[in-house]
C-alpha atoms as a PDB file:
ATOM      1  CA  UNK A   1      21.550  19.253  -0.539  1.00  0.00           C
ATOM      2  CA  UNK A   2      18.462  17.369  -0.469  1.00  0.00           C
ATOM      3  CA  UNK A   3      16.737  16.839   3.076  1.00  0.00           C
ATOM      4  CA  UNK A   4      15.381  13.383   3.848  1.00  0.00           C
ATOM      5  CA  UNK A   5      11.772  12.769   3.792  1.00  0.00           C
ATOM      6  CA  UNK A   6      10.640  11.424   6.944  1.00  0.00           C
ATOM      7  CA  UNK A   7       8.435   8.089   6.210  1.00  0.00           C
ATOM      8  CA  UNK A   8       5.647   7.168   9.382  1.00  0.00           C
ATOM      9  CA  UNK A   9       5.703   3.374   8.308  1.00  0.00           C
ATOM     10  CA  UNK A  10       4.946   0.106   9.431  1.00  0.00           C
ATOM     11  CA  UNK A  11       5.831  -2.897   7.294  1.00  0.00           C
ATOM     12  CA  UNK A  12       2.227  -3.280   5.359  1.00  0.00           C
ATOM     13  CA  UNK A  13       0.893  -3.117   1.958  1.00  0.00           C
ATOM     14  CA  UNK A  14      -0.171   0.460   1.901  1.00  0.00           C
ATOM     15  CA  UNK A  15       3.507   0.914   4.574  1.00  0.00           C
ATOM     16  CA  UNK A  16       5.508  -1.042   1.326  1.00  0.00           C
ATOM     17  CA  UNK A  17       4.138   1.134  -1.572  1.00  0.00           C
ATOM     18  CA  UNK A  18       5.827   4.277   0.174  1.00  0.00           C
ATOM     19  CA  UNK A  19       8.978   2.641   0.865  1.00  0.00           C
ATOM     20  CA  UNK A  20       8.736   1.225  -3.053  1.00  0.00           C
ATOM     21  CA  UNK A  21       8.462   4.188  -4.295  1.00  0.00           C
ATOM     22  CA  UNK A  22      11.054   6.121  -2.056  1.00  0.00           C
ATOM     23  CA  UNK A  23      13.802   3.622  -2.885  1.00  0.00           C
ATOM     24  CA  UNK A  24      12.721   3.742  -6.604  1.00  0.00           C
ATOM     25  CA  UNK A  25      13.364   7.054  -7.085  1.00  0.00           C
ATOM     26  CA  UNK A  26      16.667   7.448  -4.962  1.00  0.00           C
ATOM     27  CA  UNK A  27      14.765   9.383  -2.643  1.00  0.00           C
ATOM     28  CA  UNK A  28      16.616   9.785   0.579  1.00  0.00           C
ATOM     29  CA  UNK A  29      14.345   9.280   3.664  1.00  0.00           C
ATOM     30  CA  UNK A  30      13.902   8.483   6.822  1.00  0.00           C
ATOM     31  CA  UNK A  31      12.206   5.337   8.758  1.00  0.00           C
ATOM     32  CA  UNK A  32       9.631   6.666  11.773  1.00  0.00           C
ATOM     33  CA  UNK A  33       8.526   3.727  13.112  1.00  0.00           C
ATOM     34  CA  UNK A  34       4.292   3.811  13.807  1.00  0.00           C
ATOM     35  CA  UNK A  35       3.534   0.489  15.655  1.00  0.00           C
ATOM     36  CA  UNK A  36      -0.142  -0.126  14.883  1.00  0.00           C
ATOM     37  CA  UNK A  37      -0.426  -3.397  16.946  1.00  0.00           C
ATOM     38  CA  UNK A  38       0.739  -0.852  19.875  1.00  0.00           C
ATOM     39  CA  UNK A  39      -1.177   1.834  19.443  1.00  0.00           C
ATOM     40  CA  UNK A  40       1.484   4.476  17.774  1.00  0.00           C
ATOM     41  CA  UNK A  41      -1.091   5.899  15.371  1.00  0.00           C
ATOM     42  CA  UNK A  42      -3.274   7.222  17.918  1.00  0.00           C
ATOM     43  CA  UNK A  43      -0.359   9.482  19.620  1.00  0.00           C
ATOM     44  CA  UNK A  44      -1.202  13.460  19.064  1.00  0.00           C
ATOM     45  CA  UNK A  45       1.707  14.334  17.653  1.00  0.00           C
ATOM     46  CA  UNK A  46       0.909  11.359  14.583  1.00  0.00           C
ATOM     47  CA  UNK A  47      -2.370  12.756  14.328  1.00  0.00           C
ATOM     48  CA  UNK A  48      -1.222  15.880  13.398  1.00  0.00           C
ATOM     49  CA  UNK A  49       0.484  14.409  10.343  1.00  0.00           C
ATOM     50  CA  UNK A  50      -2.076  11.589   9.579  1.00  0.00           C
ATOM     51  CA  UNK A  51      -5.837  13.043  11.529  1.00  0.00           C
ATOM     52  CA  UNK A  52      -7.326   9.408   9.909  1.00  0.00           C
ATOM     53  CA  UNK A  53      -5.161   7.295  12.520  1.00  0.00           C
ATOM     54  CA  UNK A  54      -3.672   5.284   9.385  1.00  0.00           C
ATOM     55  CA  UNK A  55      -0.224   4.773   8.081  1.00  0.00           C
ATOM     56  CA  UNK A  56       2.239   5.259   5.836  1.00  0.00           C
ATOM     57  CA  UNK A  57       2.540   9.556   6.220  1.00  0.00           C
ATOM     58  CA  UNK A  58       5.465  11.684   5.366  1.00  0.00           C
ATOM     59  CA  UNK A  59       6.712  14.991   5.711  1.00  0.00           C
ATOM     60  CA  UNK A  60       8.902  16.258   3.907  1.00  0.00           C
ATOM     61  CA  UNK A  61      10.716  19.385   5.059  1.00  0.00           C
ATOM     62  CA  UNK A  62      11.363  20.793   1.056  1.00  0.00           C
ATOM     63  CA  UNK A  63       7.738  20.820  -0.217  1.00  0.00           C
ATOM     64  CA  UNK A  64       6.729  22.905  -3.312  1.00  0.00           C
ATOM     65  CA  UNK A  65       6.514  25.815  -2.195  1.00  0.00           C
ATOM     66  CA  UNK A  66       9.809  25.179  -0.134  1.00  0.00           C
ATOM     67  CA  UNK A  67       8.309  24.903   3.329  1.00  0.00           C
ATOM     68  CA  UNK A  68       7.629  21.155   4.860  1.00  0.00           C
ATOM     69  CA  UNK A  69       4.533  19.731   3.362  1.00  0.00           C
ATOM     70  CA  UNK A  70       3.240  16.451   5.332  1.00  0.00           C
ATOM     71  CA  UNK A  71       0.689  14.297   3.526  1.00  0.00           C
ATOM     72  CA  UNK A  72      -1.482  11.282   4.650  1.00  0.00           C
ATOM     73  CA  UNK A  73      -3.102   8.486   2.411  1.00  0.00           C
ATOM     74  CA  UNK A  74      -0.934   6.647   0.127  1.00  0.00           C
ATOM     75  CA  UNK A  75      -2.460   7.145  -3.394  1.00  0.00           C
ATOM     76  CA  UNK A  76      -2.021  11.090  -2.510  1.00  0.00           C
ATOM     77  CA  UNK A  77       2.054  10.828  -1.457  1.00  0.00           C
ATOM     78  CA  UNK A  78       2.465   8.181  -4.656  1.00  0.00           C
ATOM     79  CA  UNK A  79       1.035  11.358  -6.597  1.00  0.00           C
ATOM     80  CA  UNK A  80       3.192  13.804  -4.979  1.00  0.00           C
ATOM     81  CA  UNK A  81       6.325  11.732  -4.698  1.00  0.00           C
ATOM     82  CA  UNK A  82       5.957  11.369  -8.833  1.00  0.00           C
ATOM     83  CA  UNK A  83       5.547  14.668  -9.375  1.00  0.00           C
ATOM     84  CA  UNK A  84       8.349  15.940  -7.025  1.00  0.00           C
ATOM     85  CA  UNK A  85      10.829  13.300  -8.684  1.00  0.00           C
ATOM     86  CA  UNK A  86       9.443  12.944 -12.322  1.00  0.00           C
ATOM     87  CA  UNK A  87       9.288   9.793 -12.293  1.00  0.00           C
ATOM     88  CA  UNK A  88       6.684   6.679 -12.552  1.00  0.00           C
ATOM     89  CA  UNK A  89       4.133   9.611 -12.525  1.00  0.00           C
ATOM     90  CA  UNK A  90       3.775  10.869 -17.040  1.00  0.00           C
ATOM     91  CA  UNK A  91       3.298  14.127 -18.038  1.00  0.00           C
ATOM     92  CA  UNK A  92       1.260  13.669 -20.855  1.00  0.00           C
ATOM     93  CA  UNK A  93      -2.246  14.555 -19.831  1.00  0.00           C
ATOM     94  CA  UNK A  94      -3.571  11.031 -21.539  1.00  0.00           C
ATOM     95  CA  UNK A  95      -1.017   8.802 -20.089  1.00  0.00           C
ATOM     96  CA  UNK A  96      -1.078  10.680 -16.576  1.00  0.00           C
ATOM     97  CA  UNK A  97      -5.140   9.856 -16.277  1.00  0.00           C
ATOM     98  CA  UNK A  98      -4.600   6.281 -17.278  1.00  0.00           C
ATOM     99  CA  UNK A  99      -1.915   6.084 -14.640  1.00  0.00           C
ATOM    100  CA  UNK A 100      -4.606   7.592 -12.265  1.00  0.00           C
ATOM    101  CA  UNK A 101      -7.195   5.558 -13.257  1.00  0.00           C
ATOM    102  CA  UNK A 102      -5.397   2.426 -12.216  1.00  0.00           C
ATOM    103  CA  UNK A 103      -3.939   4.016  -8.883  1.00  0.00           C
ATOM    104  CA  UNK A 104      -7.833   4.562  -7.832  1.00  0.00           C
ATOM    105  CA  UNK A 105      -8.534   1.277  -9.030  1.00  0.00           C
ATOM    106  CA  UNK A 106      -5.790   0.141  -6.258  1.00  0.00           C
ATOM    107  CA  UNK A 107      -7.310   3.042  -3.868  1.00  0.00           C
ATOM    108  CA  UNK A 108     -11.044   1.959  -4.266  1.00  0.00           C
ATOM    109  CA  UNK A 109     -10.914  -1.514  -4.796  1.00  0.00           C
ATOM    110  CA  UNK A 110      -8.374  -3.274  -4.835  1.00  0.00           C
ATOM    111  CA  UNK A 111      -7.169  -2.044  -1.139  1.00  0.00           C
ATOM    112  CA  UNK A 112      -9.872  -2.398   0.491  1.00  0.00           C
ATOM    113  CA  UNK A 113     -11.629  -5.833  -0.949  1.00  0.00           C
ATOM    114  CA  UNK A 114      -8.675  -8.119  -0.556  1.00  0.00           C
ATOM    115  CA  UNK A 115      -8.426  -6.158   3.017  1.00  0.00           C
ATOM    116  CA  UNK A 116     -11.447  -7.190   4.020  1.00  0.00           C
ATOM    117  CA  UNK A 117     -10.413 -10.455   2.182  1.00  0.00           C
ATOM    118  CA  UNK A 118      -7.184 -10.540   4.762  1.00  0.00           C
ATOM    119  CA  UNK A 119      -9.384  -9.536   7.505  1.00  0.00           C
ATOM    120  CA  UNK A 120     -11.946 -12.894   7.637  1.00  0.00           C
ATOM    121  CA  UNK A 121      -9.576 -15.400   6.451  1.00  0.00           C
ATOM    122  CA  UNK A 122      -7.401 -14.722   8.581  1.00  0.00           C
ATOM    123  CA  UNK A 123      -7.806 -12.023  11.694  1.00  0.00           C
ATOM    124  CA  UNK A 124     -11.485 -12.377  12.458  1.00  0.00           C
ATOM    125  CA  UNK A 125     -12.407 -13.894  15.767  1.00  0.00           C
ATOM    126  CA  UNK A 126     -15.073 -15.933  14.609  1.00  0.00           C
ATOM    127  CA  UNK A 127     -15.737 -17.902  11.178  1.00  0.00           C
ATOM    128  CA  UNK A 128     -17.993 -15.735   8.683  1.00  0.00           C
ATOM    129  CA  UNK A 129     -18.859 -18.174   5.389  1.00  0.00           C
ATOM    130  CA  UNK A 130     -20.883 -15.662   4.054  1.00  0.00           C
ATOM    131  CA  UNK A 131     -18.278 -12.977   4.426  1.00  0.00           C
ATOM    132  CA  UNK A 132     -15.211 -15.261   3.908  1.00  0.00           C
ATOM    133  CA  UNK A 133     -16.871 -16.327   0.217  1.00  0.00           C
ATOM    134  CA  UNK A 134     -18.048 -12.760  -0.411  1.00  0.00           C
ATOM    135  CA  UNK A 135     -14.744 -10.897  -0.494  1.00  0.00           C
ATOM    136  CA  UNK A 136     -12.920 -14.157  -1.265  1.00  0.00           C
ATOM    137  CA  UNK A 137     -14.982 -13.786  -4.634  1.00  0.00           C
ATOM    138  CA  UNK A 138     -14.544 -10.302  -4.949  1.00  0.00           C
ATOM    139  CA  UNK A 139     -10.315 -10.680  -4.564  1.00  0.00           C
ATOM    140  CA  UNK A 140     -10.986 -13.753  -7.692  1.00  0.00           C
ATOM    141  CA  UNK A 141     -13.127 -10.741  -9.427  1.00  0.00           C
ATOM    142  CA  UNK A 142      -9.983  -8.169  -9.083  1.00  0.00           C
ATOM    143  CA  UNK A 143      -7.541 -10.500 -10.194  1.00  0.00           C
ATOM    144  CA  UNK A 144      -9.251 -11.502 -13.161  1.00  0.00           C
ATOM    145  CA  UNK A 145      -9.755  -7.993 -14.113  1.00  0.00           C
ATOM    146  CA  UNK A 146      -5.914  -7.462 -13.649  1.00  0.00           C
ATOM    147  CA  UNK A 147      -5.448 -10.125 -15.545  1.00  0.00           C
ATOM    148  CA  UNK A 148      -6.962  -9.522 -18.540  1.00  0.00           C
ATOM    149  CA  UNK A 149      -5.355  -6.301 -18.606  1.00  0.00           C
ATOM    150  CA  UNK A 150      -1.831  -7.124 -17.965  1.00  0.00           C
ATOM    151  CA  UNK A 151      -2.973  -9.584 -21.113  1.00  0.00           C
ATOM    152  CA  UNK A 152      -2.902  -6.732 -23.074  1.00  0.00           C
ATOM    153  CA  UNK A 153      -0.435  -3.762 -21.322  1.00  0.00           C
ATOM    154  CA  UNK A 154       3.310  -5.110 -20.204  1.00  0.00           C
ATOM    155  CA  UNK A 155       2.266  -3.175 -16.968  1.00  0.00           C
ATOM    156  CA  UNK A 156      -1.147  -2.470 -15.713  1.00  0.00           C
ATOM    157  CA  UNK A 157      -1.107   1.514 -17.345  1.00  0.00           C
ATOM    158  CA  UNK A 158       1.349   0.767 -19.918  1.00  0.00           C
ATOM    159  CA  UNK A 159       4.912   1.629 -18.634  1.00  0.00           C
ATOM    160  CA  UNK A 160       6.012   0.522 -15.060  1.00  0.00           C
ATOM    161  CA  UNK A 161       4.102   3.522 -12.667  1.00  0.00           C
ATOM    162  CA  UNK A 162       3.218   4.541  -9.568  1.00  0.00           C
ATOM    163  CA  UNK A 163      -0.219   2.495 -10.203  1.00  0.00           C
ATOM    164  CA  UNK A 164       2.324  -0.834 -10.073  1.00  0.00           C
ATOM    165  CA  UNK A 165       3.838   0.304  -7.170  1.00  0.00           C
ATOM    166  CA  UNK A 166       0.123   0.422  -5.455  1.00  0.00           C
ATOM    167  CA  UNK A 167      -1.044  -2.724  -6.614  1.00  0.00           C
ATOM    168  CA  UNK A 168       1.853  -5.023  -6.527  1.00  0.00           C
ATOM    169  CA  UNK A 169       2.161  -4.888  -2.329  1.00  0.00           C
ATOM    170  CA  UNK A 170      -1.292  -6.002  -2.128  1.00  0.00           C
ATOM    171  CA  UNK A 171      -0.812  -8.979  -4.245  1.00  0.00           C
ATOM    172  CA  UNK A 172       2.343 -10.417  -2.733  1.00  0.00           C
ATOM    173  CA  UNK A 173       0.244 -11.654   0.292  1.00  0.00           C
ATOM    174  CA  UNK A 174      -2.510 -13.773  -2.437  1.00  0.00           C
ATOM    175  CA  UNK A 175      -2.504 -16.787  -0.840  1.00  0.00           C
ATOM    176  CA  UNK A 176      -3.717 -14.855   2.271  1.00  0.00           C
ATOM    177  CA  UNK A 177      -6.891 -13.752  -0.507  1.00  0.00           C
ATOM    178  CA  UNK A 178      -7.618 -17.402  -1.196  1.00  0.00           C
ATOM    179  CA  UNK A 179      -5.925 -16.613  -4.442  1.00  0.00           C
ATOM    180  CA  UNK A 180      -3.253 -19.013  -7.038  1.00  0.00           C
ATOM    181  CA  UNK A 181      -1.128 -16.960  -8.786  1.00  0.00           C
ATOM    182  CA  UNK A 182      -0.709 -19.889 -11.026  1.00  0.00           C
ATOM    183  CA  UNK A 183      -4.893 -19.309 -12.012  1.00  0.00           C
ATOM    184  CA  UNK A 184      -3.432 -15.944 -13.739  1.00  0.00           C
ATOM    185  CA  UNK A 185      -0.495 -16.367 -15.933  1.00  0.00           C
ATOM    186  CA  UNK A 186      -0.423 -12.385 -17.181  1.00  0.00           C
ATOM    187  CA  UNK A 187      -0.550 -11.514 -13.687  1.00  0.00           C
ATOM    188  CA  UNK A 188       1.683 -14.030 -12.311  1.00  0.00           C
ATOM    189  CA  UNK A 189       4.188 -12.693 -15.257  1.00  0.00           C
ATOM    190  CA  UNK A 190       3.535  -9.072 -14.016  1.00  0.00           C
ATOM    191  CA  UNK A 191       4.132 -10.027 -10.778  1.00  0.00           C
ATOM    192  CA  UNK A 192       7.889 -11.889 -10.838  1.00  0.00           C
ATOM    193  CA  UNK A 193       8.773  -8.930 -13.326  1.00  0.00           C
ATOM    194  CA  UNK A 194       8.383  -6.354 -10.276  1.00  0.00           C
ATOM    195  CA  UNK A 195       9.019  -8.663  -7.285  1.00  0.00           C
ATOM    196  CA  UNK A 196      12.415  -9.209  -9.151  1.00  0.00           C
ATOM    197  CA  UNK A 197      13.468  -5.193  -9.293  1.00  0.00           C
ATOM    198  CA  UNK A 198      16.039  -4.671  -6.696  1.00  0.00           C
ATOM    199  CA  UNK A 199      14.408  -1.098  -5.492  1.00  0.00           C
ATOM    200  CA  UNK A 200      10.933  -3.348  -4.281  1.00  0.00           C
ATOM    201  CA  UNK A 201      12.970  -5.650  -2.742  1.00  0.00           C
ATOM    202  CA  UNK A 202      14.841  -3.149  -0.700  1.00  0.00           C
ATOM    203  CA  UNK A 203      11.858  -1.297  -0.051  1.00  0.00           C
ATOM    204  CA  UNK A 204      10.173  -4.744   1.372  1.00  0.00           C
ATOM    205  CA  UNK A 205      13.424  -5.353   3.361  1.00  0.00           C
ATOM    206  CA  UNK A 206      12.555  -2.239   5.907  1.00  0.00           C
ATOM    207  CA  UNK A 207      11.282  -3.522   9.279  1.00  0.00           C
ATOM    208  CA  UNK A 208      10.948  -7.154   7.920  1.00  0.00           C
ATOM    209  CA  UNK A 209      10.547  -8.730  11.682  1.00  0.00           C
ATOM    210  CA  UNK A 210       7.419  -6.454  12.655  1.00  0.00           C
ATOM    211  CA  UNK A 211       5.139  -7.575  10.276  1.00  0.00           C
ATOM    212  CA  UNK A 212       1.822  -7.858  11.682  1.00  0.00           C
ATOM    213  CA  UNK A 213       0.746 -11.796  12.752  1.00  0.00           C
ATOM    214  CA  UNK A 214      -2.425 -13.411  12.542  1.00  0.00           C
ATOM    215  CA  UNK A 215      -1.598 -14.731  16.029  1.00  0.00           C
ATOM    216  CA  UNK A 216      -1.749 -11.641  17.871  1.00  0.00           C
ATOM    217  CA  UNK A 217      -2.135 -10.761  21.292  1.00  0.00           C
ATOM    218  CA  UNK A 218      -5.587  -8.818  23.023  1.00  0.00           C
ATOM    219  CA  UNK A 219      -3.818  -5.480  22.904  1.00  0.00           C
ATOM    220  CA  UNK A 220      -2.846  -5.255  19.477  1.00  0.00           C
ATOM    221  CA  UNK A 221      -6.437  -7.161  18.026  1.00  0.00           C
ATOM    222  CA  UNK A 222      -8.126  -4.032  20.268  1.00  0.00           C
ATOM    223  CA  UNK A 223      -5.486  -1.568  18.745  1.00  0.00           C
ATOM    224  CA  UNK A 224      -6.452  -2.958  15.148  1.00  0.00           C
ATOM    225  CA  UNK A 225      -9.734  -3.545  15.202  1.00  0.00           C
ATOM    226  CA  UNK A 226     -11.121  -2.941  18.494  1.00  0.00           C
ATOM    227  CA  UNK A 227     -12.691  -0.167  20.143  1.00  0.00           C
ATOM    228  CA  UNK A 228      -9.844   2.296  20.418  1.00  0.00           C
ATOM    229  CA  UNK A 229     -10.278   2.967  16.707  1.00  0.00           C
ATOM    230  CA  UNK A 230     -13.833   4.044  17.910  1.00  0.00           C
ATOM    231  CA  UNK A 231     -12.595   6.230  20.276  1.00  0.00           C
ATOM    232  CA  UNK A 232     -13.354  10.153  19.411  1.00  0.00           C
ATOM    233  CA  UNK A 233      -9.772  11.876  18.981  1.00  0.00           C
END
């Protein structure tokens, strides 16, 4: 019988394309809670599993070669989850690097732009215009690039894939971007199509009451953003 992979998670975008993905393909798993607003990813035995401090990490105790593989980053388990289930992940060499080119597209850009996007519209202590309108602009430059290929493609790479399952989390919080669906019909299309699959909605559903706030407390802004992340570990 198939052991449950154990999921390090905390209800974010990068936390959501794991549990997407897991509840996609039928995977059974298991929900280890990392609070980042308290300070879970710092604990030893986390950084064992995931040295970079970050969530989502799993381990799963049947890896390839049969013995538990853990993995950190979330492009790298979206890989390994598609290959270990077949699914959302081709075979064929030229659809499997289109697939990849979009999932680094998610990994490179998209992540961390509308990030920083979140990050000075809404979490920054002080008022930036210069870096409010600069990755404000760059989140309207990303979208219109998704856009004009989801013009073409019914999903970003072709068929629904793992490089859906990256982007889509990060574009369910666009208002947070200073972005209007509404500006991008063949996105906004895209968008309802996955936000209406039952498996993303269950995979949202995990831990729905510790999201993190814009209105949070000392502790968690120093866990976040602070110097603890500084700190030499």
């Amino acid at each position: 019988m198939t052991q449950p992979i154990d999921l390090y998670y905390w209800p974010t975008p990068n936390g959501w394309k794991i549990s997407i993905m897991l509840e996609e393909t039928e995977t059974p798993y298991n929900v280890i809670p990392v609070d980042i607003t308290a300070g879970d990813q710092f604990h030893s035995e986390f950084l064992t599993i995931s040295p970079n401090n970050k969530m989502p990490a799993i381990v799963d105790p049947d890896g390839p070669d049969g013995q538990p593989m853990s993995l950190f980053e979330s492009g790298a388990i979206l890989i390994y989850l598609g290959e270990k289930t077949g699914h959302f992940l081709p075979s064929n060499p030229r659809e499997r690097y289109l697939v990849t080119q979009w999932l680094m597209f998610q990994m490179g850009g998209v992540g961390p732009m509308l990030g920083q996007a979140h990050h000075f519209r809404q979490y920054a202590p002080e008022q930036i215009p210069y870096a409010i309108d600069r990755y404000t602009n760059e989140a309207t430059r990303l979208y219109r690039v998704l856009n004009k290929q989801l013009g073409e493609t019914e999903y970003v790479a072709g068929d629904y894939s793992i490089a859906d399952i990256a982007i889509f989390p990060w574009i369910l919080p666009y208002e947070r971007q200073g972005q209007n669906l509404a500006d991008y019909p063949h996105l906004q299309r895209w968008f309802d199509t996955i936000n209406a699959r039952p498996a993303v909605q269950r995979g949202l559903a995990i831990l729905p009451d510790r999201r993190v706030s814009q209105n949070m407390d000392d502790r968690a802004r120093e866990n976040l953003f602070g110097t603890r992340q500084m700190e030499q570990r």
